[in-house]
C-alpha atoms as a PDB file:
ATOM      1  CA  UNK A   1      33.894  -2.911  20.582  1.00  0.00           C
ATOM      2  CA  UNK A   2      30.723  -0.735  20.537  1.00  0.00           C
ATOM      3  CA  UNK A   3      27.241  -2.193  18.962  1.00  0.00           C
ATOM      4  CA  UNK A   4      26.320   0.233  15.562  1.00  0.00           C
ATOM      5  CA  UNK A   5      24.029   2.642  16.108  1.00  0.00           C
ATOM      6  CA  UNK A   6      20.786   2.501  14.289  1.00  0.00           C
ATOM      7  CA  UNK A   7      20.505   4.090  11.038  1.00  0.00           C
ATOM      8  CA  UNK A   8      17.801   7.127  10.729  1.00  0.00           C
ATOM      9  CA  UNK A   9      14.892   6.359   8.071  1.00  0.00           C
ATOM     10  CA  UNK A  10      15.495   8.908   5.186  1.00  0.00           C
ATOM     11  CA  UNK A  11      13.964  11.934   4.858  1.00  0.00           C
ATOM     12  CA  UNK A  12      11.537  11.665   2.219  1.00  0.00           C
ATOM     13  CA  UNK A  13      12.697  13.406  -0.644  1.00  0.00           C
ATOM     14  CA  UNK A  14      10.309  16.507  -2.033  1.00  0.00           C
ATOM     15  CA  UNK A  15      10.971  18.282  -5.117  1.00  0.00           C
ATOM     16  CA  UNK A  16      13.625  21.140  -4.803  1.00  0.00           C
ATOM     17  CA  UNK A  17      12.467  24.856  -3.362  1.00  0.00           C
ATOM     18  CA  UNK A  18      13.780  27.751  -4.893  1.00  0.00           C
ATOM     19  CA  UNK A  19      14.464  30.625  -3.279  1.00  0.00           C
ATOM     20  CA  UNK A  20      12.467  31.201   0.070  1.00  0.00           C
ATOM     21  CA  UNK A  21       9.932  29.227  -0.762  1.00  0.00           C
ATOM     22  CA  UNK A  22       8.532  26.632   0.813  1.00  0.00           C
ATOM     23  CA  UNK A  23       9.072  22.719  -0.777  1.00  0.00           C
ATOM     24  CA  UNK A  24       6.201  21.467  -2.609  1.00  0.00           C
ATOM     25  CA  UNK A  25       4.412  18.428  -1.275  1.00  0.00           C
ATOM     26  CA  UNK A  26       3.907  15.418  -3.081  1.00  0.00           C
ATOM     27  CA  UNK A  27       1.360  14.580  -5.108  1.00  0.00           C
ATOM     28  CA  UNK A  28      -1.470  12.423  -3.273  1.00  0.00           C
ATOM     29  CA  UNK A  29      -1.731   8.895  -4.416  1.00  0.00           C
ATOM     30  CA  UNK A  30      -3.799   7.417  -7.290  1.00  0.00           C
ATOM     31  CA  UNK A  31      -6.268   4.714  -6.876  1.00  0.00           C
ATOM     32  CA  UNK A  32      -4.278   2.245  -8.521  1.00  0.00           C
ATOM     33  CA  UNK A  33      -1.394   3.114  -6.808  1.00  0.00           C
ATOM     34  CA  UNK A  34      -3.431   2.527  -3.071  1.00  0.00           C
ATOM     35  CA  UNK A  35      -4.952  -0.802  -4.911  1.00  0.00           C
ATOM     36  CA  UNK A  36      -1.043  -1.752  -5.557  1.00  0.00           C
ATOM     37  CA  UNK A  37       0.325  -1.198  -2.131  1.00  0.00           C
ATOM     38  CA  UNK A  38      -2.745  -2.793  -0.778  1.00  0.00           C
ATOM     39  CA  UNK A  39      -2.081  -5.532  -3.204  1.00  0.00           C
ATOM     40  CA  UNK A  40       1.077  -5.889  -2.269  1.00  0.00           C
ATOM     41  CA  UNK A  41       0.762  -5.867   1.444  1.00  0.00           C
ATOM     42  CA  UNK A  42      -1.698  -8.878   1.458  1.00  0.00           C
ATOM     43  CA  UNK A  43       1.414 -10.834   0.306  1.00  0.00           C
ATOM     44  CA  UNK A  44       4.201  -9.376   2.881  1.00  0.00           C
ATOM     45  CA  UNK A  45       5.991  -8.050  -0.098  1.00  0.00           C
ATOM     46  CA  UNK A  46       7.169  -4.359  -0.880  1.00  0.00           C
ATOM     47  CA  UNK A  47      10.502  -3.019  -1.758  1.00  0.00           C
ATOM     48  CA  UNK A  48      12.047  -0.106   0.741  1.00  0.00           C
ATOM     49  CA  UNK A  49      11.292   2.456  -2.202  1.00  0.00           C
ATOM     50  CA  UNK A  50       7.894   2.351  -3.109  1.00  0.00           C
ATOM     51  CA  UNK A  51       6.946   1.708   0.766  1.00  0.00           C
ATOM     52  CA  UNK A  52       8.728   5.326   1.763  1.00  0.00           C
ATOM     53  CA  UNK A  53       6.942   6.679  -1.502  1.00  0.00           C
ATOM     54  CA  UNK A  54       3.730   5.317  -0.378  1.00  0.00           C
ATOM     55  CA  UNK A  55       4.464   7.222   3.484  1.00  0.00           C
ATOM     56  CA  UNK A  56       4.108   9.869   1.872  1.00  0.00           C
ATOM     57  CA  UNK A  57       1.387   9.980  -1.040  1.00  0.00           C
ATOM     58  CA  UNK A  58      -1.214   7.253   0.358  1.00  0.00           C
ATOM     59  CA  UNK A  59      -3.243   8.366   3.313  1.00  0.00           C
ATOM     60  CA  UNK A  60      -4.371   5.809   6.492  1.00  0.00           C
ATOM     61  CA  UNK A  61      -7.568   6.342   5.008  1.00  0.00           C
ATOM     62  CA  UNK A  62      -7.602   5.600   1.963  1.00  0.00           C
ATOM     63  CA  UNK A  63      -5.568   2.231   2.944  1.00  0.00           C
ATOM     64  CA  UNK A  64      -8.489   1.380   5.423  1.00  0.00           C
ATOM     65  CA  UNK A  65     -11.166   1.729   2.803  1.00  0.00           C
ATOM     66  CA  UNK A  66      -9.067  -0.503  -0.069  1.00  0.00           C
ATOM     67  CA  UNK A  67      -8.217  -3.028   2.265  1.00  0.00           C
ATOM     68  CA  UNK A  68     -11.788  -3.303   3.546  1.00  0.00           C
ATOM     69  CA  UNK A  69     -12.991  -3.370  -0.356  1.00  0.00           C
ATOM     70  CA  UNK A  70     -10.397  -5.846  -1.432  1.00  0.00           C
ATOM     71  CA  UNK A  71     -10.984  -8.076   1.788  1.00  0.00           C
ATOM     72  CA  UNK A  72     -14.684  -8.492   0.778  1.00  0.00           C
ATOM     73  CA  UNK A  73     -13.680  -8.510  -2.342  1.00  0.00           C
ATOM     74  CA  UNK A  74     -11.467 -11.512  -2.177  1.00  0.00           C
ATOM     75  CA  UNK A  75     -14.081 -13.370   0.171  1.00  0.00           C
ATOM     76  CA  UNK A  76     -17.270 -13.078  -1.873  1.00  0.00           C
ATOM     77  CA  UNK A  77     -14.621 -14.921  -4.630  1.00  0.00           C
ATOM     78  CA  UNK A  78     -13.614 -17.338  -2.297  1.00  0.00           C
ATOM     79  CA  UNK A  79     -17.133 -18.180  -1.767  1.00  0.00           C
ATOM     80  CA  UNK A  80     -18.290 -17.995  -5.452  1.00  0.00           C
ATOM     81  CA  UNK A  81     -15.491 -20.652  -6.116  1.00  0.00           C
ATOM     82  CA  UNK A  82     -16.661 -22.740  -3.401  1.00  0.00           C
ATOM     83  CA  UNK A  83     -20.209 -22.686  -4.573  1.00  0.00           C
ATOM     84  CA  UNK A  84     -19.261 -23.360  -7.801  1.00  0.00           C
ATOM     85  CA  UNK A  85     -17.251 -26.576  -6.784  1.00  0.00           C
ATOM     86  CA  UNK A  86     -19.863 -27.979  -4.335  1.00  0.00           C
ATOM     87  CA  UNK A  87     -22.303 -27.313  -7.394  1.00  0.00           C
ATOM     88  CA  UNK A  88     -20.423 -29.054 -10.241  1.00  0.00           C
ATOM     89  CA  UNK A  89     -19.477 -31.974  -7.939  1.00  0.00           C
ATOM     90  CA  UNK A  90     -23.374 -32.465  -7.727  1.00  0.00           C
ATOM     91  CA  UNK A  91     -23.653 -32.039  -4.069  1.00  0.00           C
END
């Protein structure tokens, strides 16, 4: 009895050449489709399909600067809430 061997990641799919020519990259990502994998990946949660489209549309860089701006962005709330509470309770 052998152990199964690992299964390859698939090839990300580009649109079809025709003759002799080169395939045609995809598309790079939209903003709001970086701000939804970021979104996402603050929870843990992304299905296998939009995770191997976003391989190959989003770039590390763009990641980096959304997660940075989201980060902050979801702190300076955190704290605005906070001051709010302390505020209202009169303290």
């Amino acid at each position: 009895m052998s152990a199964p061997e690992p299964q390859a990641a698939p090839e990300p799919q580009f649109p079809p050449a025709t003759q002799g020519e080169p395939p045609v990259p995809p598309r790079p990502a939209k903003l709001t489709e970086v701000v939804g994998a970021v979104f996402w990946s603050f929870f843990g949660v992304r299905k296998g399909r939009a995770m191997r489209k976003d391989a190959v549309t989003v770039r590390p860089h763009q990641v980096v600067l959304v997660g940075i701006a989201m980060g902050l962005g979801f702190v300076l709330t955190l704290l605005f809430v906070v001051r709010l509470i302390i505020r209202a309770a009169g303290a």
